[in-house]
ModelCIF file with pLDDT and N, C-alpha, C, O atoms, coordinates in Angstrom:
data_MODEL
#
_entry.id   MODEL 
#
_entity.id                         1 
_entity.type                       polymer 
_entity.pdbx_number_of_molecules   1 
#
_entity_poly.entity_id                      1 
_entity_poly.type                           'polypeptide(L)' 
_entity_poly.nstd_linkage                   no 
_entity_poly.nstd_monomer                   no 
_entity_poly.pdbx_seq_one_letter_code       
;(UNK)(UNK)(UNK)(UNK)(UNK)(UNK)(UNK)(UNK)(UNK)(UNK)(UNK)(UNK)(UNK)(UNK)(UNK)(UNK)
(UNK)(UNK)(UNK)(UNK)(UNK)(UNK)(UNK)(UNK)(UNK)(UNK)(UNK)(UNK)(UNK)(UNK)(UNK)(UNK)
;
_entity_poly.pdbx_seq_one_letter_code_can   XXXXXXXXXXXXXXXXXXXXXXXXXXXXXXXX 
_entity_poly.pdbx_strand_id                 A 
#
loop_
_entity_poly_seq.entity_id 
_entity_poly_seq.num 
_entity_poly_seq.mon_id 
_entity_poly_seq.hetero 
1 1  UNK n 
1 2  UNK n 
1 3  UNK n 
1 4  UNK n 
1 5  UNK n 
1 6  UNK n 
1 7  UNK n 
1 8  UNK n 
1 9  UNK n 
1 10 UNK n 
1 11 UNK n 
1 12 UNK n 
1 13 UNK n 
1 14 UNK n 
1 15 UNK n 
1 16 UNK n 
1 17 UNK n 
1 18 UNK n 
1 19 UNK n 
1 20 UNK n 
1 21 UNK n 
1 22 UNK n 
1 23 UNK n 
1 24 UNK n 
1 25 UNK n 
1 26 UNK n 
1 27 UNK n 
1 28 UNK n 
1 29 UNK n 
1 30 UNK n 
1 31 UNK n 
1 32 UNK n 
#
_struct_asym.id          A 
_struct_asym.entity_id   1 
#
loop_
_ma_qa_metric.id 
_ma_qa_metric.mode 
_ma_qa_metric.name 
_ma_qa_metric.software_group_id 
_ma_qa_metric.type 
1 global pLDDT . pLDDT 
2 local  pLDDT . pLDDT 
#
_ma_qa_metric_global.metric_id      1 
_ma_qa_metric_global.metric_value   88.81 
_ma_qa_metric_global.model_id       1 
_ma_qa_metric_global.ordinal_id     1 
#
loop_
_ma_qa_metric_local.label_asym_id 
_ma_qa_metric_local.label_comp_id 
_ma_qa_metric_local.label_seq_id 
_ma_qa_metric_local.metric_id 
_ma_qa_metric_local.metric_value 
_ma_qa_metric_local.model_id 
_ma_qa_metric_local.ordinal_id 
A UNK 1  2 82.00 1 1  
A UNK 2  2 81.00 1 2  
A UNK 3  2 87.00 1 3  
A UNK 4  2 86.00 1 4  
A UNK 5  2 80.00 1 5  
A UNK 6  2 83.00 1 6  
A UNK 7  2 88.00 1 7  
A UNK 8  2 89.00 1 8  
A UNK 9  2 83.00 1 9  
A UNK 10 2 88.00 1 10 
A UNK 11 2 91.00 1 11 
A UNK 12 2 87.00 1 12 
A UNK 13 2 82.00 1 13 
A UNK 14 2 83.00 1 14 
A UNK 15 2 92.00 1 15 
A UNK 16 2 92.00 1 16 
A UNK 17 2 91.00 1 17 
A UNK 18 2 92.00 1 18 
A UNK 19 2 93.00 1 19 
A UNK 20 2 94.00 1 20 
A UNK 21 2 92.00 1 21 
A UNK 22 2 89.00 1 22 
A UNK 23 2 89.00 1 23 
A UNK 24 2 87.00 1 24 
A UNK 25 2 89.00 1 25 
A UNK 26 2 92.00 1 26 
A UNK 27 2 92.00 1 27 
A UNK 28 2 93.00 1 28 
A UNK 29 2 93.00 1 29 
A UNK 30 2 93.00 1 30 
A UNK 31 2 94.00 1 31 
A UNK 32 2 95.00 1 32 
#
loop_
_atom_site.group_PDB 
_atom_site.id 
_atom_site.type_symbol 
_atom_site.label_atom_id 
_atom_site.label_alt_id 
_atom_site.label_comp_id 
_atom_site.label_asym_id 
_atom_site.label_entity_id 
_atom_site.label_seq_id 
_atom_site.pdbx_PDB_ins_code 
_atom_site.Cartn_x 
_atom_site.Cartn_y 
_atom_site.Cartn_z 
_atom_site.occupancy 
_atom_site.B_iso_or_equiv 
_atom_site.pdbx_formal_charge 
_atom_site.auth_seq_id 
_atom_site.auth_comp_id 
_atom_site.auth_asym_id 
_atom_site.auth_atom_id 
_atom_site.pdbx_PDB_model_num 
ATOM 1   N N  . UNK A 1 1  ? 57.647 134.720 40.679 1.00 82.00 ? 1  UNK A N  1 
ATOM 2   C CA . UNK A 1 1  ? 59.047 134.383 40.903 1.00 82.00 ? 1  UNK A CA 1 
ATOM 3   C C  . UNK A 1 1  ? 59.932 134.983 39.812 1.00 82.00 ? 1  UNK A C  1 
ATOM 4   O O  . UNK A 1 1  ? 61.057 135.400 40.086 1.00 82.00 ? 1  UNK A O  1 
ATOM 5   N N  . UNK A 1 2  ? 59.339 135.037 38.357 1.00 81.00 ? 2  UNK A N  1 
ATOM 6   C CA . UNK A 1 2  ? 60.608 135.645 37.406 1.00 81.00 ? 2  UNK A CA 1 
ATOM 7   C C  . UNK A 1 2  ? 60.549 137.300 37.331 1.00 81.00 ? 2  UNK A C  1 
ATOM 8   O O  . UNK A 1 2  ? 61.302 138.034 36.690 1.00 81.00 ? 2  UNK A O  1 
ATOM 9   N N  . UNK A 1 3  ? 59.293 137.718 38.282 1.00 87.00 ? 3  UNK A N  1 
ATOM 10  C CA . UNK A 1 3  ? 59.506 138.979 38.423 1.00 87.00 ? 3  UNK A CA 1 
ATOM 11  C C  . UNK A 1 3  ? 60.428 139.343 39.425 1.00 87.00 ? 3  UNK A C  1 
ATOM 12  O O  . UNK A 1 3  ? 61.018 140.378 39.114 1.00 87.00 ? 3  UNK A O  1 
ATOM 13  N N  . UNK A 1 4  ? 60.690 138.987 40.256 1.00 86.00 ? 4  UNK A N  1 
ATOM 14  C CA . UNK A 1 4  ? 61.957 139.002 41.715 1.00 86.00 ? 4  UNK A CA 1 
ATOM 15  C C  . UNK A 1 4  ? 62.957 138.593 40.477 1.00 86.00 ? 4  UNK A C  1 
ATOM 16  O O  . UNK A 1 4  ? 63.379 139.575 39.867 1.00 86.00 ? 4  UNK A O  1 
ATOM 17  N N  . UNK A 1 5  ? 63.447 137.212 39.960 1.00 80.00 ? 5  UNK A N  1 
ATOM 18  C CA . UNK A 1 5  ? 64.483 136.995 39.207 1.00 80.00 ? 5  UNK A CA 1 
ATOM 19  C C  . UNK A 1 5  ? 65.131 138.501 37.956 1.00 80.00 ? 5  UNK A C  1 
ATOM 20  O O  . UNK A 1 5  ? 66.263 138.967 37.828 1.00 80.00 ? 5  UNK A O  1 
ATOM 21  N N  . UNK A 1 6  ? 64.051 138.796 37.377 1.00 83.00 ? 6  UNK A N  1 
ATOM 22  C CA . UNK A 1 6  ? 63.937 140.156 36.188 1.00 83.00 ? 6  UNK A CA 1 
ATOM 23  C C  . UNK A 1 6  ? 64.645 140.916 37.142 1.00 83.00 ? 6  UNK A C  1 
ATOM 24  O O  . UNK A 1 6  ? 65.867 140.934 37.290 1.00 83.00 ? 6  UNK A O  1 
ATOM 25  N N  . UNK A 1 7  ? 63.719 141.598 37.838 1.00 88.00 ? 7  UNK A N  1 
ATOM 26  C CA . UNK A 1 7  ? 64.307 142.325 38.683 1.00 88.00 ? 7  UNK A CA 1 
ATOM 27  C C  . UNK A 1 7  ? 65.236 142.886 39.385 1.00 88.00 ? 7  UNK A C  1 
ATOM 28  O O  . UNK A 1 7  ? 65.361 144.103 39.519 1.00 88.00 ? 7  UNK A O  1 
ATOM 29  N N  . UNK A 1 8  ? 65.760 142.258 39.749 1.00 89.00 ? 8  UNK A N  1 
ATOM 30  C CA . UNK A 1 8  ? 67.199 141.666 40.314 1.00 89.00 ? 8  UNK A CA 1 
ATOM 31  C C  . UNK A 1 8  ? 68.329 141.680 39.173 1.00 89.00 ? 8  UNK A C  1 
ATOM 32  O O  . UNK A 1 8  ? 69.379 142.322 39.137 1.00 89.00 ? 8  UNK A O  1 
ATOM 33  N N  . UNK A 1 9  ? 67.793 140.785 38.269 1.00 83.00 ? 9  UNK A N  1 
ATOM 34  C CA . UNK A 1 9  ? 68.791 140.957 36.987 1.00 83.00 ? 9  UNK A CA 1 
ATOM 35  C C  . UNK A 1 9  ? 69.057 142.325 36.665 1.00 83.00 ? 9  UNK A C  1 
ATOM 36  O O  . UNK A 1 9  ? 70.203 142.634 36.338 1.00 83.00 ? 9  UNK A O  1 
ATOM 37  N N  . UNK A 1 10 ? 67.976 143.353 36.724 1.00 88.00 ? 10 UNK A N  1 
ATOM 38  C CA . UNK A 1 10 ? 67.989 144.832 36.432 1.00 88.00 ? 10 UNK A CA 1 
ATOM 39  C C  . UNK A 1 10 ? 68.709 145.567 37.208 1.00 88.00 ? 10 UNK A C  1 
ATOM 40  O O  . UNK A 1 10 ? 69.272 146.598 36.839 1.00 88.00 ? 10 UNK A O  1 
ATOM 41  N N  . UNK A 1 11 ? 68.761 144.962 38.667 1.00 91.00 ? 11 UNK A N  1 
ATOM 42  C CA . UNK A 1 11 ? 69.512 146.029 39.324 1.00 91.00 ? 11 UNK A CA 1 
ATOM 43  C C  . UNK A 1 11 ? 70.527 145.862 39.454 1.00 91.00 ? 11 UNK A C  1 
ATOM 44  O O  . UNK A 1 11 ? 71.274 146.831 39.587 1.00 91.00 ? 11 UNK A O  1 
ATOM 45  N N  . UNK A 1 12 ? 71.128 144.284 39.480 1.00 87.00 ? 12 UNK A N  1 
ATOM 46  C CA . UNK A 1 12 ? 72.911 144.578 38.813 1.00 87.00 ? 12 UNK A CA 1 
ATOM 47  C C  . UNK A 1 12 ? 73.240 144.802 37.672 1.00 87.00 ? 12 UNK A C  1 
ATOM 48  O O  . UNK A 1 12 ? 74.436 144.749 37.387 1.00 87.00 ? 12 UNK A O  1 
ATOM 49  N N  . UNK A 1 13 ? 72.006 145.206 36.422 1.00 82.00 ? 13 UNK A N  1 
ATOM 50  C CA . UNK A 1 13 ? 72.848 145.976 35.440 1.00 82.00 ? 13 UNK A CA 1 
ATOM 51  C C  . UNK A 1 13 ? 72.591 147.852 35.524 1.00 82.00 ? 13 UNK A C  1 
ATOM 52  O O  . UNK A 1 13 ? 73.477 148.689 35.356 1.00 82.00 ? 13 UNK A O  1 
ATOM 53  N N  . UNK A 1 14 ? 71.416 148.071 35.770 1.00 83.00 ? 14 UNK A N  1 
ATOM 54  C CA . UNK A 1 14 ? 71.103 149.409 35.992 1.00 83.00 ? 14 UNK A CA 1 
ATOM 55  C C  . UNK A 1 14 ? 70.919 150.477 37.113 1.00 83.00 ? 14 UNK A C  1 
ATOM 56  O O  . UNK A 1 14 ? 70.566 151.648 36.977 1.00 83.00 ? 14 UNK A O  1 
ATOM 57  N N  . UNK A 1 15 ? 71.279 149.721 38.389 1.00 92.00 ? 15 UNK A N  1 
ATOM 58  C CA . UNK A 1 15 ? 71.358 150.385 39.365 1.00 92.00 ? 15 UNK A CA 1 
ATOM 59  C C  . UNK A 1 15 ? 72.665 151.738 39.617 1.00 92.00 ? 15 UNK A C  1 
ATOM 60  O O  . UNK A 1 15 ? 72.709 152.694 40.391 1.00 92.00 ? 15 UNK A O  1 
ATOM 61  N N  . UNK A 1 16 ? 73.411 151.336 38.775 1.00 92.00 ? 16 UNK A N  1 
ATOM 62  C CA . UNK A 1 16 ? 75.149 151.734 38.740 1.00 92.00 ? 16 UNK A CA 1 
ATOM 63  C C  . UNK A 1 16 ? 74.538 153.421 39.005 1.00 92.00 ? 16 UNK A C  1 
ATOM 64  O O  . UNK A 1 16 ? 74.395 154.003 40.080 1.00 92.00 ? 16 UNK A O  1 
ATOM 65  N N  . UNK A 1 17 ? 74.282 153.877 37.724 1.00 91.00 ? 17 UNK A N  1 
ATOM 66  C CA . UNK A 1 17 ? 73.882 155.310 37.856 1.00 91.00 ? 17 UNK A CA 1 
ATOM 67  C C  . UNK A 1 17 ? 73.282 156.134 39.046 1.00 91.00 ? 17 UNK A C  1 
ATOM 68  O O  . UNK A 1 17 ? 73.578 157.252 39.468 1.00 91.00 ? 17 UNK A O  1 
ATOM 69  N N  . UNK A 1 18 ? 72.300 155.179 39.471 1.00 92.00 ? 18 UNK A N  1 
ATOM 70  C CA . UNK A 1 18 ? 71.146 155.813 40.572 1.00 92.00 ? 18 UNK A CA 1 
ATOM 71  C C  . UNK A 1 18 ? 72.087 155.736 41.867 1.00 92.00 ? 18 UNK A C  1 
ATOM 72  O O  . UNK A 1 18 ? 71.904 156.622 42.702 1.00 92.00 ? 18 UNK A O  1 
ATOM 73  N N  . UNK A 1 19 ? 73.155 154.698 42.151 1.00 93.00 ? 19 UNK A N  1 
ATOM 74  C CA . UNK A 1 19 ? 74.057 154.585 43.075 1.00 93.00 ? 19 UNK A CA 1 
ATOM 75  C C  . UNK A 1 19 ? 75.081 155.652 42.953 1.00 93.00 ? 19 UNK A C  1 
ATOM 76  O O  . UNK A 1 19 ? 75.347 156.422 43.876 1.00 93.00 ? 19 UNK A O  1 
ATOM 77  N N  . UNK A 1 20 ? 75.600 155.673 41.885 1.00 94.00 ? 20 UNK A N  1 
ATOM 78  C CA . UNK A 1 20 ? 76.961 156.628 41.815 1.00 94.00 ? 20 UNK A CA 1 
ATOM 79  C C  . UNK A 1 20 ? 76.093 158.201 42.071 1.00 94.00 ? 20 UNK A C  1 
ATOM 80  O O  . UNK A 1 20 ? 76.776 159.017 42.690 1.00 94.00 ? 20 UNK A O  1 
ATOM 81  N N  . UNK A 1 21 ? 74.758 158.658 41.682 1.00 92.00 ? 21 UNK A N  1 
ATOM 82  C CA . UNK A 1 21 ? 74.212 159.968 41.908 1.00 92.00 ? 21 UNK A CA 1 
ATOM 83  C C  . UNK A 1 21 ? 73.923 160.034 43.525 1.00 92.00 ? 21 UNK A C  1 
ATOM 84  O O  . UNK A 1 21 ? 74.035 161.170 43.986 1.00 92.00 ? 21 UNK A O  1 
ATOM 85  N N  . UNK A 1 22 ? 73.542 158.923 44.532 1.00 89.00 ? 22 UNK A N  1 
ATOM 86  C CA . UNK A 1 22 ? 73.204 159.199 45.359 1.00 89.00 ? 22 UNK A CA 1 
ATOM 87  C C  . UNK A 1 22 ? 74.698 159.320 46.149 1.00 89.00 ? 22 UNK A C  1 
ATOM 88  O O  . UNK A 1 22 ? 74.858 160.259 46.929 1.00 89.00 ? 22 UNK A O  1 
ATOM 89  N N  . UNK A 1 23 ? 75.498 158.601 45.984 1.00 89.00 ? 23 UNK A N  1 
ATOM 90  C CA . UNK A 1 23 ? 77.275 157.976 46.577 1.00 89.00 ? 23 UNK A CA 1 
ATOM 91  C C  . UNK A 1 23 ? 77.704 159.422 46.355 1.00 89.00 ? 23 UNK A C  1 
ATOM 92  O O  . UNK A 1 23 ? 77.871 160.163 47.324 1.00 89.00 ? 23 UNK A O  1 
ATOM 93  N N  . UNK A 1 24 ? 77.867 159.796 45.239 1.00 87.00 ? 24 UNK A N  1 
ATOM 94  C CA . UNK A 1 24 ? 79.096 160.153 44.340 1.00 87.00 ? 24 UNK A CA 1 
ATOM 95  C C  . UNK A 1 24 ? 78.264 161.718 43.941 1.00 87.00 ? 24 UNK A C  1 
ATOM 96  O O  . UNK A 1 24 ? 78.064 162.437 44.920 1.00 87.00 ? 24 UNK A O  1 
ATOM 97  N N  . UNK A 1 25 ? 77.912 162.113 42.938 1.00 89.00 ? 25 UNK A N  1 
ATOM 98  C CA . UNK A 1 25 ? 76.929 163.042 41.939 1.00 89.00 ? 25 UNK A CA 1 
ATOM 99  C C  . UNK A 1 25 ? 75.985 162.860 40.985 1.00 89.00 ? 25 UNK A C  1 
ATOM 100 O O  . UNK A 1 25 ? 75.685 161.808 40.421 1.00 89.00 ? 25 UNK A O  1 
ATOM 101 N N  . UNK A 1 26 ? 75.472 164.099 40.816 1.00 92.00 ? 26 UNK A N  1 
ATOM 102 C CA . UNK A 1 26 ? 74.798 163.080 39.111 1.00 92.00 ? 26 UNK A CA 1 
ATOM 103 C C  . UNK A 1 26 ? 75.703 163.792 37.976 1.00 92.00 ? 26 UNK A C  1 
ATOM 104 O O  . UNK A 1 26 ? 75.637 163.523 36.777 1.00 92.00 ? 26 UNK A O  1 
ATOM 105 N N  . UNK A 1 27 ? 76.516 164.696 38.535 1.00 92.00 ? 27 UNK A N  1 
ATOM 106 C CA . UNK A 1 27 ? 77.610 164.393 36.973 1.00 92.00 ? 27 UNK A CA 1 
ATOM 107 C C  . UNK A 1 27 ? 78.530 163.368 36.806 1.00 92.00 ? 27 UNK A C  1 
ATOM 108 O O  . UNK A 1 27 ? 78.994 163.157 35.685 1.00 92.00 ? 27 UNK A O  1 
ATOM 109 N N  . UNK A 1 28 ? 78.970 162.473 38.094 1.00 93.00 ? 28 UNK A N  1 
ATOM 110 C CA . UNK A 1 28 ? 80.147 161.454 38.285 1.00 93.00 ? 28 UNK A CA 1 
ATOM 111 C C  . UNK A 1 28 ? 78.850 160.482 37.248 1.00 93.00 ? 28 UNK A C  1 
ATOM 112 O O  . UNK A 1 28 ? 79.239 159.843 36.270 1.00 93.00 ? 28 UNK A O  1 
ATOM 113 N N  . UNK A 1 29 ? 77.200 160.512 37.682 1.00 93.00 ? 29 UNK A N  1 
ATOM 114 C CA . UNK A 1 29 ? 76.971 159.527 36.685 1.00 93.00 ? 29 UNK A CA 1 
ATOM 115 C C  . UNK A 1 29 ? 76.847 159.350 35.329 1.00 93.00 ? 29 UNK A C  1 
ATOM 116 O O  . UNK A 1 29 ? 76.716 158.308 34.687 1.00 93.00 ? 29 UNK A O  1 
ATOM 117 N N  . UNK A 1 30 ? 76.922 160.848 34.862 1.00 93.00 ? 30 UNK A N  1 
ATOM 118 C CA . UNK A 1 30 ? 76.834 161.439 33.551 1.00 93.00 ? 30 UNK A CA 1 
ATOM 119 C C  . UNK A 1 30 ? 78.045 161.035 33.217 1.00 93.00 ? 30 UNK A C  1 
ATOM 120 O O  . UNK A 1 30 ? 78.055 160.133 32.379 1.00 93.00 ? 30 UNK A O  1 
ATOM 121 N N  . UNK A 1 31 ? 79.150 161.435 33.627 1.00 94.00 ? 31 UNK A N  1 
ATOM 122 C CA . UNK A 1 31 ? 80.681 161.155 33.017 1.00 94.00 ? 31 UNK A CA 1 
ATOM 123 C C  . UNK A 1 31 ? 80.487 159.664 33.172 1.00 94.00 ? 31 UNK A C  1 
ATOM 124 O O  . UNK A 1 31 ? 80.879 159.216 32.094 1.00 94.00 ? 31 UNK A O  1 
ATOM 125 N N  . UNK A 1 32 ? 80.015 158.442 34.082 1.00 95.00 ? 32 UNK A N  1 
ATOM 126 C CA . UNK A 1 32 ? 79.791 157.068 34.023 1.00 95.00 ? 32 UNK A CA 1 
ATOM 127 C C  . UNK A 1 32 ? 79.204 156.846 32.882 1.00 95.00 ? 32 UNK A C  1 
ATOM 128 O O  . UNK A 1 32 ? 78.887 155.700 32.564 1.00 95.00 ? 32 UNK A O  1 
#
């Protein structure tokens, strides 16, 4: 269970990048 909880915690802090490269670029995530 605190691996789903961890987890989760991780991807609303570190997902941003991997989203804005797939959305956006991977320089929009570089300049992010």
């Amino acid at each position: 269970l605190s691996a789903v909880t961890t987890g989760t915690t991780v991807i609303t802090k570190n997902i941003d990048s991997i989203m804005i490269t797939s959305l956006a670029s991977l320089s929009s995530a570089g300049i992010y």
